[in-house]
PDB file of N, CA and C in Angstrom:
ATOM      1  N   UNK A   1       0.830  -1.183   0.000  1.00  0.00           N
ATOM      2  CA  UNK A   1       0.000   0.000   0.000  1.00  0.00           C
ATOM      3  C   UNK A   1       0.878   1.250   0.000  1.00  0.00           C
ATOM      4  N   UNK A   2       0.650   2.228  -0.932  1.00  0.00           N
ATOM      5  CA  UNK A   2       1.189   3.361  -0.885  1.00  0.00           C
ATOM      6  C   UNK A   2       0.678   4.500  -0.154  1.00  0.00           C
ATOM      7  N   UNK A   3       1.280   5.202   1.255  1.00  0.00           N
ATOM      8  CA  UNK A   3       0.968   5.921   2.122  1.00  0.00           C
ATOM      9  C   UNK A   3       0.697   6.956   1.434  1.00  0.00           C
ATOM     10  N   UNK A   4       0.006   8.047   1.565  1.00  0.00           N
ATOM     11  CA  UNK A   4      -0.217   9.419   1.059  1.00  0.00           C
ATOM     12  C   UNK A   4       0.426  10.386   2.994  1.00  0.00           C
ATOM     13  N   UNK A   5       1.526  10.743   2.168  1.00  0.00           N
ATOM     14  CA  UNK A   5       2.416  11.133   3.345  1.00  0.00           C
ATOM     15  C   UNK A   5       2.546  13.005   3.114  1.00  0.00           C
ATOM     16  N   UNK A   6       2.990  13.886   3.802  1.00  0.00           N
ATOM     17  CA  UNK A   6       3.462  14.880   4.274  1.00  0.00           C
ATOM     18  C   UNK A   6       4.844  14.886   4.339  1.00  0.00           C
ATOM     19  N   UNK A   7       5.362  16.440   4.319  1.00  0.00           N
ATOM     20  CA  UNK A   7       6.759  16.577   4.781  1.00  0.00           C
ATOM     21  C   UNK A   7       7.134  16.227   6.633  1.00  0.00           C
ATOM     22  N   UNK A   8       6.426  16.406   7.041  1.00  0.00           N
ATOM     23  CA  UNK A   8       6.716  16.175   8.381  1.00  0.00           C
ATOM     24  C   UNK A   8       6.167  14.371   8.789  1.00  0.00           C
ATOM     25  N   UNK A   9       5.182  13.930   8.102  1.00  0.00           N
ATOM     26  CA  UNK A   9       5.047  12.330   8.445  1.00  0.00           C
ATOM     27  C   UNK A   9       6.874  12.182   8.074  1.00  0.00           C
ATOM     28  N   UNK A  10       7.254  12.379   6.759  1.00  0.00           N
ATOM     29  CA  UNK A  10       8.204  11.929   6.364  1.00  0.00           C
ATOM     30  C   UNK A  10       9.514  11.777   7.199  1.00  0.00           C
ATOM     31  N   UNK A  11       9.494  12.757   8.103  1.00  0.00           N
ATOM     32  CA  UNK A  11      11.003  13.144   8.708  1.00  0.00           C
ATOM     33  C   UNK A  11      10.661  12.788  10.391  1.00  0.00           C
ATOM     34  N   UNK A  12       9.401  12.465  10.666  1.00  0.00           N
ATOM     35  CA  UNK A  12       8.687  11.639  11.728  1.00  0.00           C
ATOM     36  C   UNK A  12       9.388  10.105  11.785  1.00  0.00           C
ATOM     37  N   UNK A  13       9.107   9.565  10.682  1.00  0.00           N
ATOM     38  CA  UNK A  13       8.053   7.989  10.485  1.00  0.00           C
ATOM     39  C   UNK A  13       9.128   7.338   9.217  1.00  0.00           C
ATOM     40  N   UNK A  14      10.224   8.080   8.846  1.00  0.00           N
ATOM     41  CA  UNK A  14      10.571   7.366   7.407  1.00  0.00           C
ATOM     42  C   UNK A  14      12.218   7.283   7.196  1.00  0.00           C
ATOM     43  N   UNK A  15      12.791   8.253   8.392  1.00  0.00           N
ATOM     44  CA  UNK A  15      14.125   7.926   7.977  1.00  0.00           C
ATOM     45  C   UNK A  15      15.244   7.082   8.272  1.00  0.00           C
ATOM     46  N   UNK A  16      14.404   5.961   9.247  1.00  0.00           N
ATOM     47  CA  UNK A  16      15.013   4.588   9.185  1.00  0.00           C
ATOM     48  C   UNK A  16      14.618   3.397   8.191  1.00  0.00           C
ATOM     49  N   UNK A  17      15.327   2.559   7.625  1.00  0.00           N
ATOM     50  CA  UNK A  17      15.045   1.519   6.704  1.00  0.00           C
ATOM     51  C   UNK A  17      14.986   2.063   5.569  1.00  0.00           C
ATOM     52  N   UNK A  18      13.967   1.383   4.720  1.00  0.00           N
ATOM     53  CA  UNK A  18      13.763   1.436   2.931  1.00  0.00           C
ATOM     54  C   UNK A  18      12.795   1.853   3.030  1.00  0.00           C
ATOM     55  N   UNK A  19      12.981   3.212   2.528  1.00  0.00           N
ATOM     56  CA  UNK A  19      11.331   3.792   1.703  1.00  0.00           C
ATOM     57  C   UNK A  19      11.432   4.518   0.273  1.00  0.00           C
ATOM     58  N   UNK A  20      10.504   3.671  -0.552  1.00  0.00           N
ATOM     59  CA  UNK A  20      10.448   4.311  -1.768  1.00  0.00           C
ATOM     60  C   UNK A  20       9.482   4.996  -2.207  1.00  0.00           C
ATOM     61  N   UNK A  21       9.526   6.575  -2.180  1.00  0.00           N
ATOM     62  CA  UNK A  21       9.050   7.815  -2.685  1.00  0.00           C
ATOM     63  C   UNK A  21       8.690   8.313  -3.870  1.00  0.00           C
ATOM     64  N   UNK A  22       7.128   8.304  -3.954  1.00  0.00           N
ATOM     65  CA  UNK A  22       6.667   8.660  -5.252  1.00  0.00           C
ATOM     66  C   UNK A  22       6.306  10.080  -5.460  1.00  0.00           C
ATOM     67  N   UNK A  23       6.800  11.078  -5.922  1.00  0.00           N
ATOM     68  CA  UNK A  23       6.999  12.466  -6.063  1.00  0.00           C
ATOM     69  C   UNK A  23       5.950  12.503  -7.246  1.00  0.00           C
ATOM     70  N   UNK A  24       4.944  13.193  -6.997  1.00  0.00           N
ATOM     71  CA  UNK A  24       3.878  13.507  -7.825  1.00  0.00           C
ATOM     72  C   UNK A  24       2.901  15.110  -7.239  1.00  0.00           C
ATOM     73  N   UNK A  25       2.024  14.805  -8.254  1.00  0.00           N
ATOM     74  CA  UNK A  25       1.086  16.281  -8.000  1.00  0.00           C
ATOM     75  C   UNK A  25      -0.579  16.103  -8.433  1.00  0.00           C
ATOM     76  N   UNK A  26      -1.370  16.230  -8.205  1.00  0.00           N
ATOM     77  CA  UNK A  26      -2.839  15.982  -8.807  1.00  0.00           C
ATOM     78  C   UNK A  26      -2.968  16.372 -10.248  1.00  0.00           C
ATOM     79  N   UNK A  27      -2.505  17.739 -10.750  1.00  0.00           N
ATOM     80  CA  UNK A  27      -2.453  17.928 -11.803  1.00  0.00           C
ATOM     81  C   UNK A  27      -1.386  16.864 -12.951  1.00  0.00           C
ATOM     82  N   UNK A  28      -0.687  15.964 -13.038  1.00  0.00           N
ATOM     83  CA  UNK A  28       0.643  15.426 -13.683  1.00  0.00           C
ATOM     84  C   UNK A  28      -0.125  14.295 -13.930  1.00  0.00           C
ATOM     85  N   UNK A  29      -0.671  14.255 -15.277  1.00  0.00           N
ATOM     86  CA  UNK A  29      -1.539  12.989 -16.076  1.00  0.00           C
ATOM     87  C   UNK A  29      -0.081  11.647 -15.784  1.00  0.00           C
ATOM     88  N   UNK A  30       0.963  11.605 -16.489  1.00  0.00           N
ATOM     89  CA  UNK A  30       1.769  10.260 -15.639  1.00  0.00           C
ATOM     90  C   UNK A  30       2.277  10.021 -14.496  1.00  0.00           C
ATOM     91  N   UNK A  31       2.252  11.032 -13.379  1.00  0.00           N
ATOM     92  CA  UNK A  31       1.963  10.496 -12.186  1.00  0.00           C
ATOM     93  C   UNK A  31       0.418   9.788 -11.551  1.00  0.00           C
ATOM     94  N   UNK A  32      -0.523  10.231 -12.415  1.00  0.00           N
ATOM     95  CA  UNK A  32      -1.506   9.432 -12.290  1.00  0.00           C
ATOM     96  C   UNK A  32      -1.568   8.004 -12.604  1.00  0.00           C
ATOM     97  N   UNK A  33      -0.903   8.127 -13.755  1.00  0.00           N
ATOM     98  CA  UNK A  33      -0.838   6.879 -14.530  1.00  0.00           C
ATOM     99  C   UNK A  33       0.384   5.609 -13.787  1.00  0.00           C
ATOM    100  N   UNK A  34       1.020   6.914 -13.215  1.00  0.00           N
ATOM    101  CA  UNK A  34       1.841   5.895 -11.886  1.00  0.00           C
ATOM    102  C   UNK A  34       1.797   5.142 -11.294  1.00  0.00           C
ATOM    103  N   UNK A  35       0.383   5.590 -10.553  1.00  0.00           N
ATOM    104  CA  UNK A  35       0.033   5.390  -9.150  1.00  0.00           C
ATOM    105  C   UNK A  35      -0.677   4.225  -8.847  1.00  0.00           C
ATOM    106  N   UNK A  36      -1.112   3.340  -9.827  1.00  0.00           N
ATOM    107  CA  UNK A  36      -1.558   2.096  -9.667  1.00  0.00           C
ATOM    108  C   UNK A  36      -0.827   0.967  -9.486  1.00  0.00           C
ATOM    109  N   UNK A  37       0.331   1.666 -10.858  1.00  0.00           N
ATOM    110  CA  UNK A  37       1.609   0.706 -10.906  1.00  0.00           C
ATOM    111  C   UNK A  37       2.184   0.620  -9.566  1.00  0.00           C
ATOM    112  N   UNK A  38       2.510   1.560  -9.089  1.00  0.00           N
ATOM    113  CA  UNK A  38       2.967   1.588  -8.285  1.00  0.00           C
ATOM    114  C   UNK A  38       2.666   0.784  -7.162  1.00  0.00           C
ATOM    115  N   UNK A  39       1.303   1.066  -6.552  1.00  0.00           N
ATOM    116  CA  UNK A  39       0.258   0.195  -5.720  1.00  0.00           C
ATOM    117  C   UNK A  39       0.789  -0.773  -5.983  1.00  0.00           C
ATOM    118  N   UNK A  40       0.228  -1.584  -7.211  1.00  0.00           N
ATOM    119  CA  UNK A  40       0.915  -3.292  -7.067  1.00  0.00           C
ATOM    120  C   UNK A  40       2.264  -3.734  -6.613  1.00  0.00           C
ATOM    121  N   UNK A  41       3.400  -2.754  -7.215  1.00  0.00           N
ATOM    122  CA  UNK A  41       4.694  -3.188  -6.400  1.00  0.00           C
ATOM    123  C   UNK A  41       4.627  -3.291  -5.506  1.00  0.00           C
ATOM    124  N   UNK A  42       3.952  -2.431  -4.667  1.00  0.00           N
ATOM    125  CA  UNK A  42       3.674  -1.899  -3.318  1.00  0.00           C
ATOM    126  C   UNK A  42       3.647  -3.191  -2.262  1.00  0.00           C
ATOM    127  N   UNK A  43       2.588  -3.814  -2.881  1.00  0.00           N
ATOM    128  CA  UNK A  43       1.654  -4.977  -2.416  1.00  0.00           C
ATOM    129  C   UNK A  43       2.959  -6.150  -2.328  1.00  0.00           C
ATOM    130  N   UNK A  44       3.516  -6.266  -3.628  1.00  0.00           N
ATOM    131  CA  UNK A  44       4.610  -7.784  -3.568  1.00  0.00           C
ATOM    132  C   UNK A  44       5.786  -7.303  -3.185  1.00  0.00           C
ATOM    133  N   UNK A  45       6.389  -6.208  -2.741  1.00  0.00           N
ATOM    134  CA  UNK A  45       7.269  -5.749  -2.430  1.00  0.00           C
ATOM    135  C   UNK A  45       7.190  -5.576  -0.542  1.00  0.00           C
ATOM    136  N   UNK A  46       5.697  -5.412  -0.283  1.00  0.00           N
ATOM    137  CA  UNK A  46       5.559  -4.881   1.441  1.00  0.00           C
ATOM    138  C   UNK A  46       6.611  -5.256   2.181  1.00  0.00           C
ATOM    139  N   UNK A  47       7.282  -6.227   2.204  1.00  0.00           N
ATOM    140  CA  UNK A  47       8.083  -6.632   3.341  1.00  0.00           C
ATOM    141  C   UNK A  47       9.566  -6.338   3.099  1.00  0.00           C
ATOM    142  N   UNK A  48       9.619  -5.755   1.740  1.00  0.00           N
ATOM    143  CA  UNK A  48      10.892  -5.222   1.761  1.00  0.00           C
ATOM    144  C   UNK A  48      11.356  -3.660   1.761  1.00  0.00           C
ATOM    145  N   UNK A  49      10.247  -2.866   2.283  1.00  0.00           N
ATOM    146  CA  UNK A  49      10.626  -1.754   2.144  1.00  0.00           C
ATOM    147  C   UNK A  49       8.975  -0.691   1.898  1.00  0.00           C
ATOM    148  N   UNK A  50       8.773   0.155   2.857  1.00  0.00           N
ATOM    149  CA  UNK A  50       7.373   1.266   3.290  1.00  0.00           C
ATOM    150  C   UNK A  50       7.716   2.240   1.652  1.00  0.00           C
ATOM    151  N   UNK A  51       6.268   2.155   1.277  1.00  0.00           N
ATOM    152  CA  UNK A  51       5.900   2.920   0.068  1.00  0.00           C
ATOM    153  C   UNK A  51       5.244   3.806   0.202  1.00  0.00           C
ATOM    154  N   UNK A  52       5.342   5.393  -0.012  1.00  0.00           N
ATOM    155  CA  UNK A  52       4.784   6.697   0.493  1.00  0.00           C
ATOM    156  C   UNK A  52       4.562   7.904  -1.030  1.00  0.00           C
ATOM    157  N   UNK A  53       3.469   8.441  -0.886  1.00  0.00           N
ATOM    158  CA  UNK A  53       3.439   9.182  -2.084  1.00  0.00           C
ATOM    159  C   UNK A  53       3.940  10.652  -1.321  1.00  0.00           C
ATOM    160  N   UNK A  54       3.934  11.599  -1.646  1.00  0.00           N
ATOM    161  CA  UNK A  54       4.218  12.941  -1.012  1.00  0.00           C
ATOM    162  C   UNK A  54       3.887  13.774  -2.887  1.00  0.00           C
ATOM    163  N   UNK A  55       2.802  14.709  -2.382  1.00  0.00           N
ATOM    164  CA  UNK A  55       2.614  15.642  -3.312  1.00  0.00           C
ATOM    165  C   UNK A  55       3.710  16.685  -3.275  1.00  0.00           C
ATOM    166  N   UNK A  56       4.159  17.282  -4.758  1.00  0.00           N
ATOM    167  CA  UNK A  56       5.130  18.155  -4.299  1.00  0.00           C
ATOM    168  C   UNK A  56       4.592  19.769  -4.723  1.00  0.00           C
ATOM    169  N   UNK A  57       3.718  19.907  -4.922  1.00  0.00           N
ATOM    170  CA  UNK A  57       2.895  21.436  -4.751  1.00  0.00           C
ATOM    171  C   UNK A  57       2.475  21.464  -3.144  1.00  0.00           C
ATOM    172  N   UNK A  58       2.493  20.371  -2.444  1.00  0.00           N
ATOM    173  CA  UNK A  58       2.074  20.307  -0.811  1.00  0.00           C
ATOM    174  C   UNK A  58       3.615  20.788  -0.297  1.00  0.00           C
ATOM    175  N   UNK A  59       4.806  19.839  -0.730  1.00  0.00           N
ATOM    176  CA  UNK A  59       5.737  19.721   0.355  1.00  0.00           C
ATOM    177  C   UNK A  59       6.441  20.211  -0.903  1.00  0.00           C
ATOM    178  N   UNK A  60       6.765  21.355  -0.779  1.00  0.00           N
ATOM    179  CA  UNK A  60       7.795  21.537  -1.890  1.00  0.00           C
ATOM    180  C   UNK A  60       9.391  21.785  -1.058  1.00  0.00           C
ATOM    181  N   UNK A  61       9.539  21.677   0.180  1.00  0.00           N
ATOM    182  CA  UNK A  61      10.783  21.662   1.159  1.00  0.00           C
ATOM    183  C   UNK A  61      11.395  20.263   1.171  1.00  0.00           C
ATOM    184  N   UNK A  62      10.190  19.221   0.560  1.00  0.00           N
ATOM    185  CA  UNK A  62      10.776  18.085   0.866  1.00  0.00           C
ATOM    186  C   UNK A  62      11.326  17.414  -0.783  1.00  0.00           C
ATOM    187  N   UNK A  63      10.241  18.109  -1.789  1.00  0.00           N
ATOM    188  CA  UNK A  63      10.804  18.298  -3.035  1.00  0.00           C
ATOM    189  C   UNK A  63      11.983  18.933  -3.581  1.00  0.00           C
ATOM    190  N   UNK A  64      12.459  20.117  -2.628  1.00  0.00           N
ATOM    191  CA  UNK A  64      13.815  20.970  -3.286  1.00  0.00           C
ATOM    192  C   UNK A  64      14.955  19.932  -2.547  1.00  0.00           C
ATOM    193  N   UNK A  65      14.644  19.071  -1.235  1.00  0.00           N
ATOM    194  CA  UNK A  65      15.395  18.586  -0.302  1.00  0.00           C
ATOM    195  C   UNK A  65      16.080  17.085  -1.480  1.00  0.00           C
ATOM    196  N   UNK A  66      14.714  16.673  -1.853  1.00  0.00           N
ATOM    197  CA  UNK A  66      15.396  16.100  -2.890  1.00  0.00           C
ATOM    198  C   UNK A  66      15.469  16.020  -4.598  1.00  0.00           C
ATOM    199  N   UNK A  67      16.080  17.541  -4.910  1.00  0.00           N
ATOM    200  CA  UNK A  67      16.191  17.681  -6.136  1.00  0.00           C
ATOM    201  C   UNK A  67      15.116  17.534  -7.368  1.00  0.00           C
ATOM    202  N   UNK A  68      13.927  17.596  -6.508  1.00  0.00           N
ATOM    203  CA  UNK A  68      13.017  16.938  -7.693  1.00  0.00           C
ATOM    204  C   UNK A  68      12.461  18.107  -8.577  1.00  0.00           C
ATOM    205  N   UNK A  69      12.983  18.134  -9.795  1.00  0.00           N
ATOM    206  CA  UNK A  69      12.933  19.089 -10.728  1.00  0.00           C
ATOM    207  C   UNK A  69      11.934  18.498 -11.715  1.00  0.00           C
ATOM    208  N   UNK A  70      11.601  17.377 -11.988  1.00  0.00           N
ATOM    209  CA  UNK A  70      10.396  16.577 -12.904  1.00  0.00           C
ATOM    210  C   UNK A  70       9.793  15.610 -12.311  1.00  0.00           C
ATOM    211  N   UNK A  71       8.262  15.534 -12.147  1.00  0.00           N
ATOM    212  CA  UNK A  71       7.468  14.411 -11.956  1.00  0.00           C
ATOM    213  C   UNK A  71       6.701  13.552 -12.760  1.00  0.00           C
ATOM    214  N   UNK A  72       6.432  12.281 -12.667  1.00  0.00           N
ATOM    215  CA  UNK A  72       7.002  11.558 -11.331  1.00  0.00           C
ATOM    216  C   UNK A  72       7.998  11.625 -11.438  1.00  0.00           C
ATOM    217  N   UNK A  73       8.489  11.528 -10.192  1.00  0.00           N
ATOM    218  CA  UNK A  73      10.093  11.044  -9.854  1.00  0.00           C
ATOM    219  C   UNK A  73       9.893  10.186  -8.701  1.00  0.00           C
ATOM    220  N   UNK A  74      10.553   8.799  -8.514  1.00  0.00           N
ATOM    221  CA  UNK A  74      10.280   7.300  -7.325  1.00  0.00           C
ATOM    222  C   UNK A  74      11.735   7.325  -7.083  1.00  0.00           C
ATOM    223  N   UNK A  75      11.775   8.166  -5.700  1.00  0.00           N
ATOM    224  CA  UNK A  75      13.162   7.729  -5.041  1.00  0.00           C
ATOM    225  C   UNK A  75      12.903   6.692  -4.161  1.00  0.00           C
ATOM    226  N   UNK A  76      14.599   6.048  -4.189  1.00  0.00           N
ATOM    227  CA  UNK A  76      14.499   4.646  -3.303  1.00  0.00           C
ATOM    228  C   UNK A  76      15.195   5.660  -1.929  1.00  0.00           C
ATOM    229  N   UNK A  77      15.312   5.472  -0.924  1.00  0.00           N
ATOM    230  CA  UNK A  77      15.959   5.981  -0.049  1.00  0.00           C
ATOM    231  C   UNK A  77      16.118   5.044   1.394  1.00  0.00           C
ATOM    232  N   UNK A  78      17.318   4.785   1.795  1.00  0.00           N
ATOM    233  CA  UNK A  78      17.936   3.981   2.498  1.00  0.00           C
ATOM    234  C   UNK A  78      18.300   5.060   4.015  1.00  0.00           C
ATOM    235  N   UNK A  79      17.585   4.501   4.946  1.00  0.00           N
ATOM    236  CA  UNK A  79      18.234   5.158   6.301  1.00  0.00           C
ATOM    237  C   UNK A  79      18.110   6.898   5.679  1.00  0.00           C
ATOM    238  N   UNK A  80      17.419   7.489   5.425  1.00  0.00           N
ATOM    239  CA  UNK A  80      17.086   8.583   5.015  1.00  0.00           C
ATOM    240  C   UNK A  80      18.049   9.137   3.459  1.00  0.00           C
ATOM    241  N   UNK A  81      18.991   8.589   3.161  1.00  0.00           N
ATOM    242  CA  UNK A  81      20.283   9.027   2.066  1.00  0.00           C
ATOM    243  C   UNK A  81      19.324   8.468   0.571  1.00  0.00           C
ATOM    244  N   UNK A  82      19.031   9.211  -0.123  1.00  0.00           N
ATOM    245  CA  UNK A  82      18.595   8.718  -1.155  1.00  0.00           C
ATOM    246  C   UNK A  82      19.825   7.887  -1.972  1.00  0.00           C
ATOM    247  N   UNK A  83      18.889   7.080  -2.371  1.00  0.00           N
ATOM    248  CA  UNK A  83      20.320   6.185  -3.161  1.00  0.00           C
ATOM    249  C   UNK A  83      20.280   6.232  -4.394  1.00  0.00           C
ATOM    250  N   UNK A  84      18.891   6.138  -5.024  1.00  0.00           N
ATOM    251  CA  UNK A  84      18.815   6.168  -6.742  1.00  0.00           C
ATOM    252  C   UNK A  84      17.206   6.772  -7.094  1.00  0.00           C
ATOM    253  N   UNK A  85      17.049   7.521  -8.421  1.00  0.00           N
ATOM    254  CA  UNK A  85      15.708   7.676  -8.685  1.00  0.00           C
ATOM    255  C   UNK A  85      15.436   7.765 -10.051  1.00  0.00           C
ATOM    256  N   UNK A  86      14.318   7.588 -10.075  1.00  0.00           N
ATOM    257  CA  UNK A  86      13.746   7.304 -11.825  1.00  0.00           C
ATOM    258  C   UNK A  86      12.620   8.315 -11.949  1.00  0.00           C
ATOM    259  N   UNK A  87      12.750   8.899 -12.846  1.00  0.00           N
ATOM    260  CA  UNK A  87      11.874  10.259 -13.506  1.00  0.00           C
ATOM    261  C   UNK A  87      11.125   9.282 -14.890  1.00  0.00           C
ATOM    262  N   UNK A  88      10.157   9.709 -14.586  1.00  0.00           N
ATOM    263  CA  UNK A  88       9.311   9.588 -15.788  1.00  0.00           C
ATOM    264  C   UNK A  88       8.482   8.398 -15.405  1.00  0.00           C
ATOM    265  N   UNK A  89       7.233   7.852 -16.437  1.00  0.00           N
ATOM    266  CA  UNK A  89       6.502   7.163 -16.010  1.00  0.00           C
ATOM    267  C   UNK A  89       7.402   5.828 -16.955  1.00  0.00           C
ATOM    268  N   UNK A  90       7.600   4.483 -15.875  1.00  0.00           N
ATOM    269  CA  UNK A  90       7.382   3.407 -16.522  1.00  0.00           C
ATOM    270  C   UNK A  90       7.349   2.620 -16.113  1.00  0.00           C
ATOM    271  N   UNK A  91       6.518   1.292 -17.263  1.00  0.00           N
ATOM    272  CA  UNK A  91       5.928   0.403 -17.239  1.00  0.00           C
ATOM    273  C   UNK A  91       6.604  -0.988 -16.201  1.00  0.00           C
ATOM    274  N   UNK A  92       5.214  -1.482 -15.514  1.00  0.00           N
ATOM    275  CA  UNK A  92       5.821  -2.188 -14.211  1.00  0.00           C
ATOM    276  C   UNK A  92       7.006  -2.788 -13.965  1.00  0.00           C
ATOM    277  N   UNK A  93       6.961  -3.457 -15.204  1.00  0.00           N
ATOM    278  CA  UNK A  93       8.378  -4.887 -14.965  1.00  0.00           C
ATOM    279  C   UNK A  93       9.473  -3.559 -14.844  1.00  0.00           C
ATOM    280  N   UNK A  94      10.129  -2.973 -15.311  1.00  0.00           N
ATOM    281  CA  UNK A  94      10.951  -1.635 -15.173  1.00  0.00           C
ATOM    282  C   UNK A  94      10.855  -0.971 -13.668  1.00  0.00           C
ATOM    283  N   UNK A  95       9.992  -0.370 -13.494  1.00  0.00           N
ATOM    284  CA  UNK A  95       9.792  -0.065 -12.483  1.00  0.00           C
ATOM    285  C   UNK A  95      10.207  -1.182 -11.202  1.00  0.00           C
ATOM    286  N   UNK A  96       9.438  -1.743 -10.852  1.00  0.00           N
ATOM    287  CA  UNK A  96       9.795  -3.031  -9.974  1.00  0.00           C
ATOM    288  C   UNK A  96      11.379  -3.705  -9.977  1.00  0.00           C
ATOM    289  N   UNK A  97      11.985  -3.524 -11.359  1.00  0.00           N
ATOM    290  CA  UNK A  97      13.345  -4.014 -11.419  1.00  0.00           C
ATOM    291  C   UNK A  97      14.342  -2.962 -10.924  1.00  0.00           C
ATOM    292  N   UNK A  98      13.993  -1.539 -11.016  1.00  0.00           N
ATOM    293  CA  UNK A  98      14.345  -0.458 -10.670  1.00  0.00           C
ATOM    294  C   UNK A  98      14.281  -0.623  -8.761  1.00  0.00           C
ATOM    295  N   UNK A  99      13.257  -0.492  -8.753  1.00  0.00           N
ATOM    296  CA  UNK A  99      12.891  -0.731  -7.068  1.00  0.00           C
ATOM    297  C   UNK A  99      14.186  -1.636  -6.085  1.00  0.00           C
ATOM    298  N   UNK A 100      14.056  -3.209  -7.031  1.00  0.00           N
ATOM    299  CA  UNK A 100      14.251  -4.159  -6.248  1.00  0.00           C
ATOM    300  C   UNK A 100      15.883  -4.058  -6.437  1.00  0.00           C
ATOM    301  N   UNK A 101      16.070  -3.409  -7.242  1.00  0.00           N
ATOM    302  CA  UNK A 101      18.029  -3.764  -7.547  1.00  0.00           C
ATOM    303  C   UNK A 101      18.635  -2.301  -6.509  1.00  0.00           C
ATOM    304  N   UNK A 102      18.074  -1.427  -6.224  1.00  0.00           N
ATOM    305  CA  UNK A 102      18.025  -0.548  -4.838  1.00  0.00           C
ATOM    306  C   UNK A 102      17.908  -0.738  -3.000  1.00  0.00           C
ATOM    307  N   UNK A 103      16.770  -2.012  -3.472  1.00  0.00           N
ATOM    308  CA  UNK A 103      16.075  -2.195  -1.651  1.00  0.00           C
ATOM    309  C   UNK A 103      17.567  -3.461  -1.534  1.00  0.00           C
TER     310      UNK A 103
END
């Protein structure tokens, strides 16, 4: 399940372990198109790592914090240090291979 998180849940609740961050906005037609994909990783992935969306017209402190200049953007982030991220929308098997060669 993908959390619908805040800048402050985030720096609460997220900067121990694996969490992978879906940087989006209501208006951004392929972050929409994301967000399902995403969900399912979500689901076969649960035990390896907390999945959180964060709007970045909401948290844009947590957006400049991490460079996010285009959405989507799905950072993996380890013990709070981002480690790797993927811009743009794509298709699951990609995505998920992206994810899992990070966690």
């Amino acid at each position: 399940m993908v959390k619908k998180i805040n800048s402050d849940e985030y720096n609460k609740n997220y900067k121990n372990g694996v969490t992978v961050i879906d940087f989006n906005a209501t208006w951004c037609g392929p972050c929409q198109m994301l967000a399902p994909v995403l969900e399912e990783i979500s689901e076969e992935l649960a035990d390896k790592a907390n999945f959180v969306a964060i709007d970045t017209d909401d948290n844009q402190d947590l957006a400049r914090e991490f460079g996010i200049m285009s959405i989507p953007a799905v950072a993996v982030v380890k013990d709070g240090v981002k480690v790797d991220m993927n811009i743009g929308f794509v298709p699951k098997d990609a995505l998920k291979q992206f994810i899992e060669k990070n966690i």
